[in-house]
N, C-alpha and C. Protein backbone atom coordinates (compact mmCIF):
# COMPACT_ATOMS: atom_id res chain seq x y z
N UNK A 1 0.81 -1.21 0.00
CA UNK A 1 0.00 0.00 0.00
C UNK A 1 0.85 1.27 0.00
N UNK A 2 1.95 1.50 0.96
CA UNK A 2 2.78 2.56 0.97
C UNK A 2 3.42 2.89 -0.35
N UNK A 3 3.75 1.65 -1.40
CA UNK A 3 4.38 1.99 -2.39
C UNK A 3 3.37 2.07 -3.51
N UNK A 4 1.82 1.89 -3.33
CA UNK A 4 1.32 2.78 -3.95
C UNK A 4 1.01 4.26 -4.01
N UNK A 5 1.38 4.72 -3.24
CA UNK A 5 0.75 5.67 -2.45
C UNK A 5 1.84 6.57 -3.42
N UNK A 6 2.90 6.53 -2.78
CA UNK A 6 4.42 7.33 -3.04
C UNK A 6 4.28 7.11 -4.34
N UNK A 7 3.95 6.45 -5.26
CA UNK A 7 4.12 6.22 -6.91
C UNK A 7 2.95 7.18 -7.30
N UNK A 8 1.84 6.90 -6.72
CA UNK A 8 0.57 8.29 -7.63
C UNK A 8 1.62 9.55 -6.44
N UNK A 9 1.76 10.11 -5.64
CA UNK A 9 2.19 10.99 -5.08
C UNK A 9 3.50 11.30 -6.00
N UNK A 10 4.31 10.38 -6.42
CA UNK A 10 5.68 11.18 -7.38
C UNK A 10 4.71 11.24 -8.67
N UNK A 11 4.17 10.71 -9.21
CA UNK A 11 3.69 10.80 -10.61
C UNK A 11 2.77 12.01 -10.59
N UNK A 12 1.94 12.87 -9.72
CA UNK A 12 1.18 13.94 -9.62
C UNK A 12 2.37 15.00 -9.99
N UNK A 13 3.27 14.99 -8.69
CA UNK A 13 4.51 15.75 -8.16
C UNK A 13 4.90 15.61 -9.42
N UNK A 14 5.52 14.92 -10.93
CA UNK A 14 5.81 15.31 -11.72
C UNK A 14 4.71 16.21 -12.76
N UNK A 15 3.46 15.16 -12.96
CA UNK A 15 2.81 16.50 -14.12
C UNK A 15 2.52 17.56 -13.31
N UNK A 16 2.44 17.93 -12.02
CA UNK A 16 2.57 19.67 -12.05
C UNK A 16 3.69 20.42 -12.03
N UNK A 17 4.76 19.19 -11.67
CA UNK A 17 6.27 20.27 -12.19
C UNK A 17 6.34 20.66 -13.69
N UNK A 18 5.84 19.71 -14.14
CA UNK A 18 6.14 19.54 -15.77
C UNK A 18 5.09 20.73 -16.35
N UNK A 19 3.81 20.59 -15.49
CA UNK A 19 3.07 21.95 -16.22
C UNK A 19 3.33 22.91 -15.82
N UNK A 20 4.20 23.43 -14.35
CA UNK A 20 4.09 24.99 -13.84
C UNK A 20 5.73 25.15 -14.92
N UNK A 21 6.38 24.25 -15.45
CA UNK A 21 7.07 25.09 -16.14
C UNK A 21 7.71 24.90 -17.48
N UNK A 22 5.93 24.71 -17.80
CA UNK A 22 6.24 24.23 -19.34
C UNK A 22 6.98 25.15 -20.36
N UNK A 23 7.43 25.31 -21.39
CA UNK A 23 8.28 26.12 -21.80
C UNK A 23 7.53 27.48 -23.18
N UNK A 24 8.61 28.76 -22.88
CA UNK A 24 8.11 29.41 -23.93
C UNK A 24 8.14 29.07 -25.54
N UNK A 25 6.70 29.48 -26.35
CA UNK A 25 7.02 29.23 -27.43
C UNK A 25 6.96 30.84 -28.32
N UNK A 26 7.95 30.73 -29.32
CA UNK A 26 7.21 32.07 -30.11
C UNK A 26 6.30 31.65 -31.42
N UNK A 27 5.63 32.77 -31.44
CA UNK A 27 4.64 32.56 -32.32
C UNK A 27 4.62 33.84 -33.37
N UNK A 28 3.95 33.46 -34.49
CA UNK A 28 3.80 34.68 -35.45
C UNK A 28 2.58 34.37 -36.21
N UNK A 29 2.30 35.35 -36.47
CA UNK A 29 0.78 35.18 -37.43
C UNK A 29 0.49 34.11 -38.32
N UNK A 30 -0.76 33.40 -38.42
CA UNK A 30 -0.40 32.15 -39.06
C UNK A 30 -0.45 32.49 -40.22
N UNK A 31 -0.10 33.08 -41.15
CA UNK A 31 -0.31 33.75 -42.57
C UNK A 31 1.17 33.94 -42.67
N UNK A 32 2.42 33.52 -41.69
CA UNK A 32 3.71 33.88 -41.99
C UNK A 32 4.36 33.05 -42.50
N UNK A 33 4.74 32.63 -43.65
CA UNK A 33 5.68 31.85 -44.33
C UNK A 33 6.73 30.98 -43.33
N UNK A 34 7.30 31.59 -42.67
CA UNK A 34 8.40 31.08 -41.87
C UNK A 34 7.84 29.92 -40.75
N UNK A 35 8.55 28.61 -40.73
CA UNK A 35 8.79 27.90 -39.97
C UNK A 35 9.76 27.58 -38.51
N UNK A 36 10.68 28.68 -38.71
CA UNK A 36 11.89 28.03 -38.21
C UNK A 36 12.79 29.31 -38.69
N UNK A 37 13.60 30.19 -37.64
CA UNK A 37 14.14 30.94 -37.33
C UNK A 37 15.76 30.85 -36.29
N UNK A 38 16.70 31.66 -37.05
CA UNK A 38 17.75 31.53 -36.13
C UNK A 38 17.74 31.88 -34.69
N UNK A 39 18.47 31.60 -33.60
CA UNK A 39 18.41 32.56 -32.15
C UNK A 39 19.04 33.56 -32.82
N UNK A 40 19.84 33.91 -33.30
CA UNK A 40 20.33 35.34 -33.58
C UNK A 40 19.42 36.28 -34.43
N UNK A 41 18.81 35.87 -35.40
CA UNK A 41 17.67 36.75 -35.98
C UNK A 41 16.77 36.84 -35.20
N UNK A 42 15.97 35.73 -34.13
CA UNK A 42 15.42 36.42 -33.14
C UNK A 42 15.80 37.19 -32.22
N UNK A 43 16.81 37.34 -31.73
CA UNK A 43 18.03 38.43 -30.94
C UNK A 43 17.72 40.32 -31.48
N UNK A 44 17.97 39.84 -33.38
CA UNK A 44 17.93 41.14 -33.87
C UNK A 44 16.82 41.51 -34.37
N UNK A 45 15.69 40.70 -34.05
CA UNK A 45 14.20 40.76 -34.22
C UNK A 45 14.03 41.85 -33.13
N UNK A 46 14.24 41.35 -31.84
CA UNK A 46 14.00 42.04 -30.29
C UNK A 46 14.59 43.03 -30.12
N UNK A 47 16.05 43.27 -30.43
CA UNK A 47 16.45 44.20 -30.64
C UNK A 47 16.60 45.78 -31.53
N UNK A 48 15.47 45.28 -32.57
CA UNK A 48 15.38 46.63 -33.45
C UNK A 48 16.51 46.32 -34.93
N UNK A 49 17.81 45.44 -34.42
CA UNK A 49 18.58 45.29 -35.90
C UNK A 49 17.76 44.75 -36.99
N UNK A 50 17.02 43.91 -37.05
CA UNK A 50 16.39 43.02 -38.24
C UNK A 50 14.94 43.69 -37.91
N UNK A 51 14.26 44.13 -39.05
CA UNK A 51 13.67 44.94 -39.29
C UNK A 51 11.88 44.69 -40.52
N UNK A 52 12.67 43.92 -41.12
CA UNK A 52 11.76 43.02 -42.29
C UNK A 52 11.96 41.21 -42.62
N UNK A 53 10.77 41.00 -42.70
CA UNK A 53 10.77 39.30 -42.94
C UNK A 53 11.19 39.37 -44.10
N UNK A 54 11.76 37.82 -44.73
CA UNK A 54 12.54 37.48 -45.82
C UNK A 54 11.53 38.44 -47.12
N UNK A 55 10.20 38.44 -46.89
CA UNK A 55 9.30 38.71 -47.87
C UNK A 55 9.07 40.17 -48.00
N UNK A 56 10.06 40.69 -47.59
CA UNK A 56 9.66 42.81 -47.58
C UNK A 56 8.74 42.97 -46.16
N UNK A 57 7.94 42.34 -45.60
CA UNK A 57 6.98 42.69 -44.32
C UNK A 57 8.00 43.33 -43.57
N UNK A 58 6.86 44.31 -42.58
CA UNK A 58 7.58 44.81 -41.30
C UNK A 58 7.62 43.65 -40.19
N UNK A 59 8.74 43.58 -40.05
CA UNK A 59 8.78 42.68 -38.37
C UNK A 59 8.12 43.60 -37.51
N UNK A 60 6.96 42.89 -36.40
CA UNK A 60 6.50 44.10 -35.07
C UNK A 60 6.73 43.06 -34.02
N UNK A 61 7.81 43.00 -33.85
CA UNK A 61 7.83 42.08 -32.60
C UNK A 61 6.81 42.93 -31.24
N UNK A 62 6.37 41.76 -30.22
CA UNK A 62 5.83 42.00 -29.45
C UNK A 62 6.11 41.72 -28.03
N UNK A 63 5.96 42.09 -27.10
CA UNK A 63 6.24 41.81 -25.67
C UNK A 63 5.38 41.83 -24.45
N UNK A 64 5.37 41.10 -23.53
CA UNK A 64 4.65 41.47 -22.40
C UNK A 64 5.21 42.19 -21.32
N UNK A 65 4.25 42.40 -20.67
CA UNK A 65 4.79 43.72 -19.13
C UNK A 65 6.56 43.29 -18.93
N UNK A 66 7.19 44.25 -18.69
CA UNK A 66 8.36 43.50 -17.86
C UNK A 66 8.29 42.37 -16.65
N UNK A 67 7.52 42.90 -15.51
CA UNK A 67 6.74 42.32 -14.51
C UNK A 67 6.28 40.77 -14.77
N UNK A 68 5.72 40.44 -15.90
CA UNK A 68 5.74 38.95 -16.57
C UNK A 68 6.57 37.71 -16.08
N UNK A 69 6.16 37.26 -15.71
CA UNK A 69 7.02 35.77 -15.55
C UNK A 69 7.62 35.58 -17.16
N UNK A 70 6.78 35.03 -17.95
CA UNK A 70 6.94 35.21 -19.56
C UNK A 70 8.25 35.59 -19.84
N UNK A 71 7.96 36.99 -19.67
CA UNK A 71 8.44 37.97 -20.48
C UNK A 71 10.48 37.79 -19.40
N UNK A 72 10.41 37.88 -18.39
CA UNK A 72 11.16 37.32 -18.07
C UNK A 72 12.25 36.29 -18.18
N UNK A 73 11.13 35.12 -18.76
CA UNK A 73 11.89 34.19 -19.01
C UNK A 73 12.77 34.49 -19.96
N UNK A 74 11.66 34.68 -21.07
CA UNK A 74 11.94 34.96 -22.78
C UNK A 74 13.49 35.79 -22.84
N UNK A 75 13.31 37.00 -22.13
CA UNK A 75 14.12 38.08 -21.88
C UNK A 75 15.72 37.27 -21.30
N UNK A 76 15.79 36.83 -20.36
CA UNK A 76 17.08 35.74 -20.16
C UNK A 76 16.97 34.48 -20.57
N UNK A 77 16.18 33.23 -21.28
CA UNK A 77 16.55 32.69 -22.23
C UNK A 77 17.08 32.34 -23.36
N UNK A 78 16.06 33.32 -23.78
CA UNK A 78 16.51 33.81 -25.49
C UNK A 78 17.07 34.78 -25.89
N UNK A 79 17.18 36.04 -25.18
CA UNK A 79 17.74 37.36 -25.40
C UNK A 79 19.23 36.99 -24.11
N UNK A 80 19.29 36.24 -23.77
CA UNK A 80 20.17 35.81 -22.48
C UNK A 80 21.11 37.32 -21.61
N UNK A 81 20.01 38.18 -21.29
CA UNK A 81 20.28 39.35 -20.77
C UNK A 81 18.98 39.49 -19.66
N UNK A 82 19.36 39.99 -18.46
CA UNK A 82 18.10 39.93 -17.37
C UNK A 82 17.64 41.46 -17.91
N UNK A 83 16.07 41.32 -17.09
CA UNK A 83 15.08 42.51 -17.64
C UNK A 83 15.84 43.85 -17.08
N UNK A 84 16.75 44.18 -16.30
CA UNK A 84 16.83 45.48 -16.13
C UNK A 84 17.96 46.13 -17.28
N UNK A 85 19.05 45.04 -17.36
CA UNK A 85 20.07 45.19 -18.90
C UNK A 85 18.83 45.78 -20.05
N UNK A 86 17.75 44.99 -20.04
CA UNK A 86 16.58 44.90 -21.60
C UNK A 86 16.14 46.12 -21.68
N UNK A 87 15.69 47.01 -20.13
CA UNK A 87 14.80 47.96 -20.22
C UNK A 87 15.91 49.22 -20.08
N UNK A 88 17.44 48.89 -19.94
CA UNK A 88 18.02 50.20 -20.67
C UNK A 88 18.58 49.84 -21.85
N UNK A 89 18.53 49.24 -22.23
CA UNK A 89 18.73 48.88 -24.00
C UNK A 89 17.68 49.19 -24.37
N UNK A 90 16.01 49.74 -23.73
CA UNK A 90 15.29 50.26 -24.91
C UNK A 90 15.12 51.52 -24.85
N UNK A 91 15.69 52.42 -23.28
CA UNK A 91 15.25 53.30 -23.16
C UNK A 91 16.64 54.11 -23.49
N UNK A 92 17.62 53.50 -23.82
CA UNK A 92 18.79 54.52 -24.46
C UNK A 92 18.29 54.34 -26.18
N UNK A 93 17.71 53.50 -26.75
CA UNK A 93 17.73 53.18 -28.03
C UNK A 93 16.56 54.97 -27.93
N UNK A 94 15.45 54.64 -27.41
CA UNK A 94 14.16 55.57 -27.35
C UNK A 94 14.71 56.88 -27.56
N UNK A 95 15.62 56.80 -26.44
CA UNK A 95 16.05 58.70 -25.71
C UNK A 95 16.85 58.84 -27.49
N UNK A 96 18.00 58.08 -27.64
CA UNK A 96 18.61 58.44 -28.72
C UNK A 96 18.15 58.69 -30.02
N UNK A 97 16.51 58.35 -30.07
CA UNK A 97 15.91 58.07 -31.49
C UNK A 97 16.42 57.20 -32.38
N UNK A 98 16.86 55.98 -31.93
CA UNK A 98 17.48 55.24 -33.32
C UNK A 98 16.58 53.73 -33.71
N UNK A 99 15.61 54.23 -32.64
CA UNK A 99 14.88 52.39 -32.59
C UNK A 99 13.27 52.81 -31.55
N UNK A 100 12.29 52.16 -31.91
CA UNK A 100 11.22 52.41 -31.03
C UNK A 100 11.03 50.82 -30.73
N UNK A 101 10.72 50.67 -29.15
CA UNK A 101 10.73 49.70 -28.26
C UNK A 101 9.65 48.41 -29.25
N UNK A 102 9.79 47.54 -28.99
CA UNK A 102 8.60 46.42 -29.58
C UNK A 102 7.17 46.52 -28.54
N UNK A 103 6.09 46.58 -29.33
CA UNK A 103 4.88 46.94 -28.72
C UNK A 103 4.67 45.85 -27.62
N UNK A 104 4.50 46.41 -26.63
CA UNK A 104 3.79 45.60 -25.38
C UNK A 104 1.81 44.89 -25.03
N UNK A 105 1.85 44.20 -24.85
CA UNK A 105 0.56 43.63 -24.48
C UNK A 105 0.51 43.80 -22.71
N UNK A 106 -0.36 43.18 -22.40
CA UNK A 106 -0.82 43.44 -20.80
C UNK A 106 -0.54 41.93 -20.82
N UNK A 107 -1.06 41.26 -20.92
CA UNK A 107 -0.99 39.57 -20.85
C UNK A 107 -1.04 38.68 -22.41
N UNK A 108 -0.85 37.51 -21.93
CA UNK A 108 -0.87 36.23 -22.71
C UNK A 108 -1.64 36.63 -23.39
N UNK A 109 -2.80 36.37 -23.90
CA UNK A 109 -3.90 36.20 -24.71
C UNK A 109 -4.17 37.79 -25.13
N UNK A 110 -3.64 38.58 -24.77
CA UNK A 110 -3.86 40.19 -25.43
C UNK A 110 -2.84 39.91 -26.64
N UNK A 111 -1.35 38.81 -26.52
CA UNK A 111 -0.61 39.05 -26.95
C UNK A 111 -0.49 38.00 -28.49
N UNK A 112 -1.78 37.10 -28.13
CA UNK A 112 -1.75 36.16 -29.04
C UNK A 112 -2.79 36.76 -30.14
N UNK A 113 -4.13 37.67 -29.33
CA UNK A 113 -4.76 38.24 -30.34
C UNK A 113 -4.04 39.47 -31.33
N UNK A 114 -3.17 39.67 -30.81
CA UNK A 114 -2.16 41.13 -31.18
C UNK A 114 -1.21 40.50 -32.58
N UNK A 115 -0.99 39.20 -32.36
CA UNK A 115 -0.21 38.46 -33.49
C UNK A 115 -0.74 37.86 -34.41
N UNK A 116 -2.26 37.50 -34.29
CA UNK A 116 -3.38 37.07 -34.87
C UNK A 116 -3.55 37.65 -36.15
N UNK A 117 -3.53 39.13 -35.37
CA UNK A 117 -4.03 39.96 -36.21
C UNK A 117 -2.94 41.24 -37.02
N UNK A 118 -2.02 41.30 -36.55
CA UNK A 118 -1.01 41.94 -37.42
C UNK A 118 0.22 40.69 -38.23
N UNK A 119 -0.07 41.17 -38.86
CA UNK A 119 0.93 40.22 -40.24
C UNK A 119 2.24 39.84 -40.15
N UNK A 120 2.51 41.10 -39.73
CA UNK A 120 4.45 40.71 -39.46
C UNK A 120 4.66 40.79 -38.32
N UNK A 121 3.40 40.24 -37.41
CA UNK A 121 4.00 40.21 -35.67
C UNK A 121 4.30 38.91 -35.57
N UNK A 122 5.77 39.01 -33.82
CA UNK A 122 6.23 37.93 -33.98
C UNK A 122 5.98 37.93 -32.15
N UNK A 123 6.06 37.28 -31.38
CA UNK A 123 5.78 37.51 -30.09
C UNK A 123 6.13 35.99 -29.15
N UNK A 124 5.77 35.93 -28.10
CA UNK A 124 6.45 34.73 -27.47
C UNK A 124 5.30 34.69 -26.36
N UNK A 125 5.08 33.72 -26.12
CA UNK A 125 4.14 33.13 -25.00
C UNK A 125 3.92 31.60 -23.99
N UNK A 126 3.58 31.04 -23.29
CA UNK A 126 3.92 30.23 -22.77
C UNK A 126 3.27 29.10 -23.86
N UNK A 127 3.36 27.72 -23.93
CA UNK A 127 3.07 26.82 -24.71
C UNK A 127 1.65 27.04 -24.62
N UNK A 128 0.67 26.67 -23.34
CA UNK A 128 -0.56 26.30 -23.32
C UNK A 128 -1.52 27.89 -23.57
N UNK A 129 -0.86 28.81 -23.95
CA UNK A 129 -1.49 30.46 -24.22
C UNK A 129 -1.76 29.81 -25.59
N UNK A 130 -0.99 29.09 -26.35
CA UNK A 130 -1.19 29.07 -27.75
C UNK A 130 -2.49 28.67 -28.19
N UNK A 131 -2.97 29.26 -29.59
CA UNK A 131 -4.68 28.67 -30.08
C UNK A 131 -4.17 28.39 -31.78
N UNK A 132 -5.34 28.11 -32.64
CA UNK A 132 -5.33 28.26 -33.87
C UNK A 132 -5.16 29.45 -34.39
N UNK A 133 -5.05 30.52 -34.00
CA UNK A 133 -5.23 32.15 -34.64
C UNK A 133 -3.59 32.39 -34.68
N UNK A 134 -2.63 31.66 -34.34
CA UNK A 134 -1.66 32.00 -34.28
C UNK A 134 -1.01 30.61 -35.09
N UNK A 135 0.65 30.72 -35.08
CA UNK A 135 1.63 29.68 -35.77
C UNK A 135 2.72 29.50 -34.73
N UNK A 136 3.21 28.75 -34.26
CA UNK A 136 4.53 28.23 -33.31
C UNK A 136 5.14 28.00 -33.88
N UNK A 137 6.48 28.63 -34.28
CA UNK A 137 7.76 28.37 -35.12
C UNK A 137 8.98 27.85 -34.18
N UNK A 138 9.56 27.64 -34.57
CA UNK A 138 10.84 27.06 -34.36
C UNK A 138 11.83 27.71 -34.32
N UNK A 139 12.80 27.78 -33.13
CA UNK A 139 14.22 28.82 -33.05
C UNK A 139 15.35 27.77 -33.36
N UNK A 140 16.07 27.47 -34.24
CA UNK A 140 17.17 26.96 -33.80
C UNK A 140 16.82 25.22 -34.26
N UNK A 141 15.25 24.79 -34.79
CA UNK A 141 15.09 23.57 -34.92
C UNK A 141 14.27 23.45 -33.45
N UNK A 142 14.26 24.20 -32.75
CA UNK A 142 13.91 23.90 -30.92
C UNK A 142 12.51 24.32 -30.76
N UNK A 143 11.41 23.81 -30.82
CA UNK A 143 10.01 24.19 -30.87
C UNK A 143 9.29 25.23 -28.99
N UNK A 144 10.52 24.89 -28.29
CA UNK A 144 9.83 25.32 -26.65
C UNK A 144 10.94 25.75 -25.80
N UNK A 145 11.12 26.70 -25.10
CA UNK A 145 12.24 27.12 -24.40
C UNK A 145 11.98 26.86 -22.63
């Protein structure tokens, strides 16, 4: 009996580890050609350097609150710089005029309808935020961070 017990008790104890930190995916409008993207073009996606998709479109990358768990992650995962490095890299880019910040959402699902619906948006969200109105591409061959 005890070693049933401890077996559903570790097997719970894993699917909620496994769901509280399932991984980020990015997403882009499902009307976007692209499958599968470098980490460094997403780097200069976020950063303001890369500017247009292979096809002439405007890139609008997107972001959530700083405050975000998300956005957090995303921000030292994939950009591998913590949020306070991120938020003066946008506000010297701003002050200097050479770059305007990537548009912000309030949450998840503000941020999936926001990519839905603009063409050359590219944005990042947790796996289970994702719906049909959007596309999950690939960084690197790597579908989840």
């Amino acid at each position: 009996m005890p070693k049933t017990f401890i077996s559903i008790v570790l097997f719970f104890t894993l699917f909620i580890t496994t769901n509280a930190f399932a991984g980020v995916v990015i997403i882009v409008n499902k009307n976007n050609p692209i499958i599968n993207i470098s980490s460094s073009e997403l780097k200069h996606m976020y950063t303001g350097e890369l500017k247009l998709w292979d096809n002439g479109k405007k890139i609008s990358p997107v972001v959530l609150k700083d405050s975000n768990p998300t956005a957090i992650k995303f921000v030292s995962s994939i950009l591998g710089i913590d949020m306070e490095t991120w938020r003066r890299y946008w506000a010297q880019k701003l002050f200097s005029g050479t770059a305007t910040p990537p548009h912000q959402e309030k949450d998840e699902s503000s941020l999936v309808s926001y990519v839905s619906e603009e063409s050359g948006a590219i944005g990042y969200v947790m796996k289970e935020s994702t719906n049909n109105s959007v596309k999950v591409i690939s960084v690197d061959g790597k579908s989840e961070f």
